[in-house]
C-alpha atoms as a PDB file:
ATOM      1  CA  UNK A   1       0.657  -6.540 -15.856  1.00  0.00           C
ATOM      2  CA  UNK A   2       3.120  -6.215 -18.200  1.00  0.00           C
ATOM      3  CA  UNK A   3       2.046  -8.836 -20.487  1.00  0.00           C
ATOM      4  CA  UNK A   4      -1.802  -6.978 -20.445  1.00  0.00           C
ATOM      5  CA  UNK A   5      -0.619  -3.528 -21.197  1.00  0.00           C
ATOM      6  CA  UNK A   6       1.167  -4.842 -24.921  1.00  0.00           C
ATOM      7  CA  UNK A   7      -1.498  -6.400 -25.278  1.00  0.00           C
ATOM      8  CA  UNK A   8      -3.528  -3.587 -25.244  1.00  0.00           C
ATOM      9  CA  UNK A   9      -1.375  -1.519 -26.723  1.00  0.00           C
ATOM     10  CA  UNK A  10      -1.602  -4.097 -29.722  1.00  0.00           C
ATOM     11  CA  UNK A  11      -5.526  -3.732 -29.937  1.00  0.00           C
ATOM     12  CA  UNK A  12      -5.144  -0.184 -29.981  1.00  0.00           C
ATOM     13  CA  UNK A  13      -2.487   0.283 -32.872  1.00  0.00           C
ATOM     14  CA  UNK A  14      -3.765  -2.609 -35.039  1.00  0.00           C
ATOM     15  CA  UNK A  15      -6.063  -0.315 -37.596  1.00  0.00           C
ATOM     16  CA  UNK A  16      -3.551   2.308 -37.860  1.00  0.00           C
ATOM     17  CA  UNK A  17       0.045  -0.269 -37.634  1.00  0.00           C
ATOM     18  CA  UNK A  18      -0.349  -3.774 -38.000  1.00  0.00           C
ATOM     19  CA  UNK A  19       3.439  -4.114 -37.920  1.00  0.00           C
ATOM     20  CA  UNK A  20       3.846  -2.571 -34.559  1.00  0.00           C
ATOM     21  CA  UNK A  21       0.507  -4.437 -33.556  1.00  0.00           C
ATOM     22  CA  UNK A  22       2.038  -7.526 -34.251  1.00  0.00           C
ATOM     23  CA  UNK A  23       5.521  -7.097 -32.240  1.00  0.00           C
ATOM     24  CA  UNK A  24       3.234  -5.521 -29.189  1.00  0.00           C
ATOM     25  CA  UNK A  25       1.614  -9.383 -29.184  1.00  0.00           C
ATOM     26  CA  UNK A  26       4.505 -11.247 -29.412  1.00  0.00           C
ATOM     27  CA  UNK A  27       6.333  -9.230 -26.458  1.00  0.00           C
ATOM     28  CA  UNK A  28       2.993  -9.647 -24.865  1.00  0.00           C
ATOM     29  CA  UNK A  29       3.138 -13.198 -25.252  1.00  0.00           C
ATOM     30  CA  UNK A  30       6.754 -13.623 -24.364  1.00  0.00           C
ATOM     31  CA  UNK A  31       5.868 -11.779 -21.028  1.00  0.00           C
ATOM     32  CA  UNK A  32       3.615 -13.518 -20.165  1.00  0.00           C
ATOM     33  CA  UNK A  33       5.713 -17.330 -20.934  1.00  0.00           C
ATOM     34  CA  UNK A  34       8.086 -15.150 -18.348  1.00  0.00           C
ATOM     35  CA  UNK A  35       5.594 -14.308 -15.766  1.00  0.00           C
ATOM     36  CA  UNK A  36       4.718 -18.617 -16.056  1.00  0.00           C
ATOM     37  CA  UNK A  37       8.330 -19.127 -15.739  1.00  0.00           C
ATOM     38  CA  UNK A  38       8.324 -16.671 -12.660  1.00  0.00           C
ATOM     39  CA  UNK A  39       5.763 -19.044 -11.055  1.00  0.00           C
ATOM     40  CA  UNK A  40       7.228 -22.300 -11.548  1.00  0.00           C
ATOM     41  CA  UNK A  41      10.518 -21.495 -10.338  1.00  0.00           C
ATOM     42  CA  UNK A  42       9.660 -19.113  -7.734  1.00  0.00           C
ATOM     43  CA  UNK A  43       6.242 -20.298  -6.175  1.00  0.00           C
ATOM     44  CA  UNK A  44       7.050 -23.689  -6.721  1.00  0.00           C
ATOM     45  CA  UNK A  45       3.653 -23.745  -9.152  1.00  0.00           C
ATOM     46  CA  UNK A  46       2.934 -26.407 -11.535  1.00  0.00           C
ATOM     47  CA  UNK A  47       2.747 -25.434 -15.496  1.00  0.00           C
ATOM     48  CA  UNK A  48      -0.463 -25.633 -15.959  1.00  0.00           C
ATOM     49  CA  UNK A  49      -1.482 -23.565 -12.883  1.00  0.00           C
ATOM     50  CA  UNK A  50       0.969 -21.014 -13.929  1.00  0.00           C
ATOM     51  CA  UNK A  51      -0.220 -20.821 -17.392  1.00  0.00           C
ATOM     52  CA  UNK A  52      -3.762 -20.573 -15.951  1.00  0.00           C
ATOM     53  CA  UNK A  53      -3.362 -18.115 -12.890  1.00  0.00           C
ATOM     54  CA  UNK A  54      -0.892 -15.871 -15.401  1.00  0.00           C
ATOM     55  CA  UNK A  55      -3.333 -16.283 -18.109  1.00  0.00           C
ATOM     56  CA  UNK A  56      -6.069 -15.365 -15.526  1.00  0.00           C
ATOM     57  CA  UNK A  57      -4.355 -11.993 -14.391  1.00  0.00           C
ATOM     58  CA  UNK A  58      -3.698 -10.404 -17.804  1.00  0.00           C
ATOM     59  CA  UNK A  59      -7.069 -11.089 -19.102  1.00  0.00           C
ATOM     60  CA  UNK A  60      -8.437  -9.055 -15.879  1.00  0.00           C
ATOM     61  CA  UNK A  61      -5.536  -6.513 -16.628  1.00  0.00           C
ATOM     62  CA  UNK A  62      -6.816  -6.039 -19.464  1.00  0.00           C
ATOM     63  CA  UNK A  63      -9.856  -5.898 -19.237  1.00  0.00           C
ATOM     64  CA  UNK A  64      -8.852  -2.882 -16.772  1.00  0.00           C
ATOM     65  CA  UNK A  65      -7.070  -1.284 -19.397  1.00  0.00           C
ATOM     66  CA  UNK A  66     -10.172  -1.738 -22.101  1.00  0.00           C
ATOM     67  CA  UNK A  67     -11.885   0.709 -19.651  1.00  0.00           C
ATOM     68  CA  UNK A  68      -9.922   3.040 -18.308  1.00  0.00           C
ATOM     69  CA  UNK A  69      -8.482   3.254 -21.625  1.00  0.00           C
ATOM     70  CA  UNK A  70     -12.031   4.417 -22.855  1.00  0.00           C
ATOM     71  CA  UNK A  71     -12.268   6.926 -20.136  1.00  0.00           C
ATOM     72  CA  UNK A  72      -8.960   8.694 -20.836  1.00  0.00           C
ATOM     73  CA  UNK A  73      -9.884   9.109 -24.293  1.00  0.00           C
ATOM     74  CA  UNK A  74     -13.023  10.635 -23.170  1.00  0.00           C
ATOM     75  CA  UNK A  75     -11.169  12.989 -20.842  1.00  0.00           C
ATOM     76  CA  UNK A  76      -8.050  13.940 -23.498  1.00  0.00           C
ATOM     77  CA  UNK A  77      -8.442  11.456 -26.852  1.00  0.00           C
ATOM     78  CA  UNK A  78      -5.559   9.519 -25.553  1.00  0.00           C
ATOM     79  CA  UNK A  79      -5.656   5.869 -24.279  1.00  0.00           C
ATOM     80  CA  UNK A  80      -2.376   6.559 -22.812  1.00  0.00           C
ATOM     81  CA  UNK A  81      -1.347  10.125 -22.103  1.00  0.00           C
ATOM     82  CA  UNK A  82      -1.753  11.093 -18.714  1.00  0.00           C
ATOM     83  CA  UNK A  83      -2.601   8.068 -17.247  1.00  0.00           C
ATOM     84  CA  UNK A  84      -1.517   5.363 -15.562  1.00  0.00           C
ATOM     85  CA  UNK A  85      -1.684   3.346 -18.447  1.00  0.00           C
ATOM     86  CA  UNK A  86       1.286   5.021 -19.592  1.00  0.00           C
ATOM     87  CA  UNK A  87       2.973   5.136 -16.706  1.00  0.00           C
ATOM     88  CA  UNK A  88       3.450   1.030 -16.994  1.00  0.00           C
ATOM     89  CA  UNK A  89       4.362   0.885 -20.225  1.00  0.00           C
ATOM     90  CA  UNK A  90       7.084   3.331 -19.698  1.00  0.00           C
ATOM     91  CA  UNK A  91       8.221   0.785 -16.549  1.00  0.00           C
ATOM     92  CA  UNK A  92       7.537  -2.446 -18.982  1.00  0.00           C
ATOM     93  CA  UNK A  93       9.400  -1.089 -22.005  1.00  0.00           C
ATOM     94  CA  UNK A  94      12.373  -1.459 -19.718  1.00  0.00           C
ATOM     95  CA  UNK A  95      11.885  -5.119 -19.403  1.00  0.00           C
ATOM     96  CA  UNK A  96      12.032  -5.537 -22.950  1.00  0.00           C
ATOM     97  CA  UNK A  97      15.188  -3.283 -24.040  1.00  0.00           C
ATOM     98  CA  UNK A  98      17.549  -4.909 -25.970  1.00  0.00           C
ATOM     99  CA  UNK A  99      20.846  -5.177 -24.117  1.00  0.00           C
END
């Protein structure tokens, strides 16, 4: 989920930040090699499964995002605000602080 909502976020902010587009992806990305990790150790999963079934749930994620993010900005011209949407990536930001 986590993974899908940066990269989201990316697709949104590319025209107006490629910077912050770009570290959206790669946080995206490293999410994602975590949720595969997750897997592996914790569901006993082969890589490739992993990859695949992880791989699998963020493009469905986001594809969720993609249109509910549409519909918010019909309702307030945000793809965030006031949605759930925002709601997660005020719980994922967490999972990438810096310690």
């Amino acid at each position: 989920r986590c993974s899908a909502v940066y990269a989201y976020a990316s697709g949104i902010v590319l025209k107006l930040d490629a910077v912050s587009s770009k570290n959206f992806i790669e946080i995206s990305n490293n999410l994602l090699f975590k949720s595969v990790e997750l897997m592996i150790i914790d569901e006993n999963k082969k890589l490739e499964e992993a990859q695949e079934e992880a791989e699998k749930n963020r493009k469905e994620l986001f594809n969720n995002y993609i249109t509910d993010g549409k519909k918010n900005w019909e309702k307030n011209k945000s793809h965030f605000k006031g949605s759930y949407i925002s709601d997660d990536m005020a719980i994922c930001s967490k999972l990438i602080k810096e310690d």
